[in-house]
N, C-alpha and C. Protein backbone atom coordinates (compact mmCIF):
# COMPACT_ATOMS: atom_id res chain seq x y z
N UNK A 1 -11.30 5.98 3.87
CA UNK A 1 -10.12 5.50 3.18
C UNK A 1 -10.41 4.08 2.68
N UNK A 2 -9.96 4.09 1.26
CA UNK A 2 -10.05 2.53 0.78
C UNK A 2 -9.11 1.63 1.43
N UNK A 3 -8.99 0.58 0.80
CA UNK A 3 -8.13 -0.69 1.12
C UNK A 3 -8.02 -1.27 0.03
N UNK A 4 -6.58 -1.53 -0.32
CA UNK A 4 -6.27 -1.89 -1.86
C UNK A 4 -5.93 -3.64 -1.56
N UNK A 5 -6.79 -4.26 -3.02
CA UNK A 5 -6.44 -5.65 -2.54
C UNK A 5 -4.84 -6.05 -3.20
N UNK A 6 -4.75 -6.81 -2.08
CA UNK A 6 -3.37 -7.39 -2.21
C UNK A 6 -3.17 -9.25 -2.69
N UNK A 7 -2.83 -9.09 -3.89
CA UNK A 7 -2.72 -10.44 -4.72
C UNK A 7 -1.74 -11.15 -3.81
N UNK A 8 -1.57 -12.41 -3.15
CA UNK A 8 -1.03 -13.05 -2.37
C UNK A 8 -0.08 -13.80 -3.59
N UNK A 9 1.43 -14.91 -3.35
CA UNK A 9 2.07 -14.96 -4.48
C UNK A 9 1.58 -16.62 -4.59
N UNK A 10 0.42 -16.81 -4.29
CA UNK A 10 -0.47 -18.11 -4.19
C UNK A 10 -1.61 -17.57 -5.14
N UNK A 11 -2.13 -16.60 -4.97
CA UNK A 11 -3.23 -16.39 -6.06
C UNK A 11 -2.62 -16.19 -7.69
N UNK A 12 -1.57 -15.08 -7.62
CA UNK A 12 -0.90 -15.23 -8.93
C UNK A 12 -0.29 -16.35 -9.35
N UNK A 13 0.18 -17.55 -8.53
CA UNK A 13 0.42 -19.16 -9.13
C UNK A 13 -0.75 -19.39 -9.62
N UNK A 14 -2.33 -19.36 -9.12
CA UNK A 14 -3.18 -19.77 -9.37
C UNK A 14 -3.68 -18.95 -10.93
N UNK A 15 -3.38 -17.92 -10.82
CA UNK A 15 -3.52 -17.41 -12.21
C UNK A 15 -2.61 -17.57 -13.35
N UNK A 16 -1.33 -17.99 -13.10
CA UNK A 16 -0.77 -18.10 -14.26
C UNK A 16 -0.79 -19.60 -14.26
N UNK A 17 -1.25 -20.83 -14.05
CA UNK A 17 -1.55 -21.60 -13.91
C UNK A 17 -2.47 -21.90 -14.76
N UNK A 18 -3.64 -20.94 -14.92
CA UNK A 18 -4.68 -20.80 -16.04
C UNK A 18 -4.22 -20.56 -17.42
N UNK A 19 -3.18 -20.64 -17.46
CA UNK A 19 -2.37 -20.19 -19.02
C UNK A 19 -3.09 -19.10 -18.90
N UNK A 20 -3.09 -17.88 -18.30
CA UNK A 20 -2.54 -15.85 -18.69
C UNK A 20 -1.64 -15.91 -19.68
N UNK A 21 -1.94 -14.80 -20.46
CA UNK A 21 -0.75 -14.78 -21.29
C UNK A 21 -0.07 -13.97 -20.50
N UNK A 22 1.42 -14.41 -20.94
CA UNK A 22 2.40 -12.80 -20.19
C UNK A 22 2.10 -11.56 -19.76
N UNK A 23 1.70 -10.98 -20.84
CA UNK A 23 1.05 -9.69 -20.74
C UNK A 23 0.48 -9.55 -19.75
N UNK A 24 -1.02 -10.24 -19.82
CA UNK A 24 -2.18 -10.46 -18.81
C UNK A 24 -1.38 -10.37 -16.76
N UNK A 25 -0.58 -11.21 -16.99
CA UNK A 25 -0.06 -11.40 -16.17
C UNK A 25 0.35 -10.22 -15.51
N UNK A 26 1.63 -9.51 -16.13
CA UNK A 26 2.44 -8.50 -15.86
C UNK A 26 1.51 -7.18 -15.63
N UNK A 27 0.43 -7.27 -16.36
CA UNK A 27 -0.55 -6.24 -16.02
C UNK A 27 -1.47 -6.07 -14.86
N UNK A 28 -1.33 -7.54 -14.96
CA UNK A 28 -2.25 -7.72 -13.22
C UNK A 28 -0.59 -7.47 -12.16
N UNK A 29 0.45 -7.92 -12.30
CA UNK A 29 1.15 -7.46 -10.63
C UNK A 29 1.64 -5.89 -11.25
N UNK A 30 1.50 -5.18 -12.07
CA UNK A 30 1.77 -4.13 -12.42
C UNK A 30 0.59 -3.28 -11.83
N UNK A 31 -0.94 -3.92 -11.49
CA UNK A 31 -2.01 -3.32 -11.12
C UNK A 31 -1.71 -2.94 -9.54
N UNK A 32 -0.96 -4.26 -9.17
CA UNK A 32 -0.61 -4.72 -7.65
C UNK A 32 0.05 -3.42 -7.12
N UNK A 33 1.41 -3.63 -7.61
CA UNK A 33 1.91 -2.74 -7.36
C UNK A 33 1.71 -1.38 -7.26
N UNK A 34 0.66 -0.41 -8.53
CA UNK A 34 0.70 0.71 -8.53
C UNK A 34 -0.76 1.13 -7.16
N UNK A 35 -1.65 0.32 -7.22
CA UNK A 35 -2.32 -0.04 -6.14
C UNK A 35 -1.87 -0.28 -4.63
N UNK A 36 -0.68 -0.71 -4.31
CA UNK A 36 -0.02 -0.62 -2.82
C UNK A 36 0.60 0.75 -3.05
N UNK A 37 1.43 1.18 -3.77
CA UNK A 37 1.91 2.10 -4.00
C UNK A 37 0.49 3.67 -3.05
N UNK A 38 0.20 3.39 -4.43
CA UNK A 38 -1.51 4.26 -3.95
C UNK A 38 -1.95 4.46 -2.52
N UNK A 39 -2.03 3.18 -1.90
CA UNK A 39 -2.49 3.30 -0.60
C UNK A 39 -1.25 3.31 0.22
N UNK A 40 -0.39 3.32 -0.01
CA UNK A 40 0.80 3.64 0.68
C UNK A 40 1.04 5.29 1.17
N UNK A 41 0.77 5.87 -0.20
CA UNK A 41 0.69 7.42 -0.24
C UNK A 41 -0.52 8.02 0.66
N UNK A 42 -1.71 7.36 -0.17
CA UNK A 42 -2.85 8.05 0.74
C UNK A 42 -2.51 7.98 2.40
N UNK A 43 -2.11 6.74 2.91
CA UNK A 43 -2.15 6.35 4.13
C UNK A 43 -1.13 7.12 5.01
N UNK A 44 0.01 7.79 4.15
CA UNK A 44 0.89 8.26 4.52
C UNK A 44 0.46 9.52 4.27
N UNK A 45 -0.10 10.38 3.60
CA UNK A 45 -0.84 11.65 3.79
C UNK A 45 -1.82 11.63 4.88
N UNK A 46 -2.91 10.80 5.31
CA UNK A 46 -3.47 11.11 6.45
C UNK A 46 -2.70 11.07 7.95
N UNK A 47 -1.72 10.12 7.84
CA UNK A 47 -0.89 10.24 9.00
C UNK A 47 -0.23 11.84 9.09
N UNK A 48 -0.21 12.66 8.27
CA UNK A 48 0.04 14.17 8.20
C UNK A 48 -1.08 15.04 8.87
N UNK A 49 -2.38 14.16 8.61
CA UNK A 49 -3.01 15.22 9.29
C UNK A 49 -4.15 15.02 10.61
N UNK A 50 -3.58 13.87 10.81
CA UNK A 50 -4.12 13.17 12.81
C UNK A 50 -3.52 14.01 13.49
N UNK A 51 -4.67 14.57 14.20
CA UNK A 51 -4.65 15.34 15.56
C UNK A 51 -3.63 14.76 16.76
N UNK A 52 -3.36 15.16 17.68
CA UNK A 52 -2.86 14.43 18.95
C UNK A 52 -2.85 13.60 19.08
N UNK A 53 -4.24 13.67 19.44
CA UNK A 53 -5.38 12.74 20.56
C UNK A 53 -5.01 11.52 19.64
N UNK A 54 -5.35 11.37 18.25
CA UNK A 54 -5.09 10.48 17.31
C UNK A 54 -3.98 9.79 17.42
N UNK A 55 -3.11 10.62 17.33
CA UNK A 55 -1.61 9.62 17.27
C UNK A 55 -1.57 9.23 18.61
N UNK A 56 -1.69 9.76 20.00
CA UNK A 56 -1.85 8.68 20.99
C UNK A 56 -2.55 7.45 21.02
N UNK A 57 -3.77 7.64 20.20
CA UNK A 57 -4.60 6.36 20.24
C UNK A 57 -3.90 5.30 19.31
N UNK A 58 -2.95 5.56 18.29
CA UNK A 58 -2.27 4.58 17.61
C UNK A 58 -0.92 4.10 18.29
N UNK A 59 -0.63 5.29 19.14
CA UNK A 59 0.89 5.10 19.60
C UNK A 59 1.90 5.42 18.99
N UNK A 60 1.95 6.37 18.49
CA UNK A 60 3.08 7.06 17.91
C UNK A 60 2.81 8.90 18.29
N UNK A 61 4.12 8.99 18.14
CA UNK A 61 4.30 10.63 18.57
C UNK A 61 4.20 11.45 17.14
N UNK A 62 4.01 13.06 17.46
CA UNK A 62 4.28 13.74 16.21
C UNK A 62 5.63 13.22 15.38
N UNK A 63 6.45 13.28 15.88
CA UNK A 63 7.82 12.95 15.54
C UNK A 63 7.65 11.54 14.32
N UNK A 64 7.51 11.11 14.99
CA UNK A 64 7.55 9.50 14.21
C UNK A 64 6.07 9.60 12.89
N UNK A 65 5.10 9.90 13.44
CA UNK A 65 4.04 10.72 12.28
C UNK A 65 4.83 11.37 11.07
N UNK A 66 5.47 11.92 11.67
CA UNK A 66 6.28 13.15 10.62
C UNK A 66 6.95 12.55 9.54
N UNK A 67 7.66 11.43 10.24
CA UNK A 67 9.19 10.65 9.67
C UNK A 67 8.40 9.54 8.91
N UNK A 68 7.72 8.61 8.99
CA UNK A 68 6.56 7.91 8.01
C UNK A 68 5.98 8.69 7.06
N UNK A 69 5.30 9.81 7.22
CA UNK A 69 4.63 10.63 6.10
C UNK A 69 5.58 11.06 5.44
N UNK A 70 6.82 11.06 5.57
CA UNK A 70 7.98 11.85 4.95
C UNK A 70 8.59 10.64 3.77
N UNK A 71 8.31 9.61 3.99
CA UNK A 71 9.11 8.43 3.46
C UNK A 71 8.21 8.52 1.62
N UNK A 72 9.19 8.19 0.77
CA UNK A 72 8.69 7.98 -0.61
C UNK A 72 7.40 6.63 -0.69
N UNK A 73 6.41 6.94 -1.21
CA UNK A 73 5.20 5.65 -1.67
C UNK A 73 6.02 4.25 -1.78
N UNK A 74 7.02 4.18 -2.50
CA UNK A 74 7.39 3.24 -3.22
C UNK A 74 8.22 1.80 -2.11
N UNK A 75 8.38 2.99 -0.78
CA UNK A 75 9.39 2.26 0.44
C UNK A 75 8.27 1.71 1.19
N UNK A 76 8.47 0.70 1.59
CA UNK A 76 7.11 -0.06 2.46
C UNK A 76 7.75 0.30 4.23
């Protein structure tokens, strides 16, 4: 599984700081977003398919597995 980078709201000061144009801008936290989004989903599809043994080692039950993988990408 990847790991999506996450623009901190200190790096995007630092970029629009550089004079970005708008655009530029909105396209980069538009990247952000569809990118957490992304790994939100993936991360929430493999929690669908950990074994037992697995979810004991994280600490969560089937139950609660279930109710996270169930939640829309878009809800953190």
């Amino acid at each position: 599984m990847t790991h999506a980078l996450t623009l901190s709201s200190e790096m995007m000061t630092t970029l629009n700081t550089r004079g970005l144009p708008v655009a530029a801008l909105l396209a980069v936290k538009f990247a952000v977003c569809v990118t957490k989004w992304a790994t939100r989903r993936n991360t929430r599809r493999a929690l669908k398919q950990l074994q037992p043994w697995q979810l004991r080692d994280v600490g969560l039950t089937r139950d609660e597995a279930l109710t996270e993988a169930s939640r829309v990408f878009w809800k953190a």
